[in-house]
Protein backbone atom coordinates (compact mmCIF):
# COMPACT_ATOMS: atom_id res chain seq x y z
CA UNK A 1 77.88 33.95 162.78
CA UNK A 2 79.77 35.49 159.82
CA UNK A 3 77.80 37.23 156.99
CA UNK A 4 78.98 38.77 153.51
CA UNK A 5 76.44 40.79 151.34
CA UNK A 6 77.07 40.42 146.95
CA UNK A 7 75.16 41.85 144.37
CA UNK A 8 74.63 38.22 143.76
CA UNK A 9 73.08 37.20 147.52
CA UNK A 10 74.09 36.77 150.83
CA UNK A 11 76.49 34.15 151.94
CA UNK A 12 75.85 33.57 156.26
CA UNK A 13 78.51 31.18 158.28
CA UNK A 14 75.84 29.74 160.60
CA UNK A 15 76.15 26.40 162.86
CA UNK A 16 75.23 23.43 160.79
CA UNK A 17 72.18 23.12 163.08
CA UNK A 18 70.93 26.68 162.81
CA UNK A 19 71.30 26.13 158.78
CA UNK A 20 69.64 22.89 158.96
CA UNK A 21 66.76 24.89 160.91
CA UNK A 22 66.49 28.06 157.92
CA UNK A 23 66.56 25.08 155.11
CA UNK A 24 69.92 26.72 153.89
CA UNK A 25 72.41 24.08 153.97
CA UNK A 26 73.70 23.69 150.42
CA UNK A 27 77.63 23.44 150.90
CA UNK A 28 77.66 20.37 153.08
CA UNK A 29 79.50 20.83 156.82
CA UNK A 30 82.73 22.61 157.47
CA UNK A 31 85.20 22.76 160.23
CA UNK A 32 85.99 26.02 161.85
CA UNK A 33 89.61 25.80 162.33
CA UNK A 34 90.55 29.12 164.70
CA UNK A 35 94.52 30.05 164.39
CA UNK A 36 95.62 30.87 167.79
CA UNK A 37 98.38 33.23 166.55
CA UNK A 38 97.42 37.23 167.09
CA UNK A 39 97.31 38.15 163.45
CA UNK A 40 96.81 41.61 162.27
CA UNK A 41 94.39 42.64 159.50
CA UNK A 42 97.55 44.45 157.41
CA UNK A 43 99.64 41.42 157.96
CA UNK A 44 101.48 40.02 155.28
CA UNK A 45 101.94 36.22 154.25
CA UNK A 46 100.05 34.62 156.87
CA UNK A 47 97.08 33.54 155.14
CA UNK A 48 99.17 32.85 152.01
CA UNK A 49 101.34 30.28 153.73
CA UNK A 50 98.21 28.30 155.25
CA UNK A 51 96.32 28.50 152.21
CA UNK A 52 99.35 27.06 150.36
CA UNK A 53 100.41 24.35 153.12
CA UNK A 54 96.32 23.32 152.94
CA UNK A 55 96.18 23.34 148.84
CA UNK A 56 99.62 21.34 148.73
CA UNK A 57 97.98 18.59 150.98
CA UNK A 58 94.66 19.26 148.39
CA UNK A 59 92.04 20.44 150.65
CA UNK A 60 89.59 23.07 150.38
CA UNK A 61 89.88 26.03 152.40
CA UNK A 62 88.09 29.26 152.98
CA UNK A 63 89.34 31.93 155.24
CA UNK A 64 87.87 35.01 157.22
CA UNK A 65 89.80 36.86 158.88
CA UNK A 66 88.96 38.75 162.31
CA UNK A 67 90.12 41.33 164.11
CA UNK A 68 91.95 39.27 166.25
CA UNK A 69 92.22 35.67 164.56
CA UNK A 70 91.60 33.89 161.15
CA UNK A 71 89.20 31.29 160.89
CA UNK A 72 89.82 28.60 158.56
CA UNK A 73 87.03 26.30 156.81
CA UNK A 74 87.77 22.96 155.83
CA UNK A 75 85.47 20.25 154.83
CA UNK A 76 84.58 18.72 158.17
CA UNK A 77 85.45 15.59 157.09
CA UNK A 78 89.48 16.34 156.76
CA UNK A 79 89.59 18.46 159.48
CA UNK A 80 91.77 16.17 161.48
CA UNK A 81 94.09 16.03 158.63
CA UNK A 82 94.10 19.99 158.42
CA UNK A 83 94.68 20.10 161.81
CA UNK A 84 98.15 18.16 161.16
CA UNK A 85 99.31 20.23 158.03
CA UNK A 86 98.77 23.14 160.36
CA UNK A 87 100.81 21.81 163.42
CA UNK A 88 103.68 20.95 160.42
CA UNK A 89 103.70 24.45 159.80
CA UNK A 90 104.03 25.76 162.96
CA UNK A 91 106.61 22.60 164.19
CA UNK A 92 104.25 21.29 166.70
CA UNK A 93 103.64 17.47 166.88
């Protein structure tokens, strides 16, 4: 679970069933899509290049970053297809 506090509300990154549960699922379901490259939080370019590689291929994407990983969200429904712009990047098959 993820949380950010605005002077306009809360925003919480909750399972889709514990959502479903509070009556708080207005977004639809996203994939969590966890980069498995140790990035650090003053790292530069990283989450530029994904973001771009993901826009170019025109899907959604929000990312948090943690301490040790980002975490990418993707509409769940493309998620495969992120999944393959990502391996692209990275020169995986």
């Amino acid at each position: 679970m993820a949380g950010v506090v605005e002077s306009e509300g809360v925003s919480l990154v909750l399972s889709a069933e514990s959502a479903e549960a509070l009556g708080v699922l207005h977004e639809g379901v996203w994939a969590m899509i966890t980069l498995q490259v140790h990035s650090a939080l003053a790292g530069i370019g990283l989450t530029a290049s994904v973001s771009a590689a993901l826009a170019q291929a025109g899907l959604a994407c929000n990312v948090i970053a943690g301490y040790h990983h980002d975490h990418l969200f993707v509409p769940y429904e493309r998620a495969e297809e992120a999944v393959e712009v990502l391996h692209s990047l990275s020169g995986r098959p």
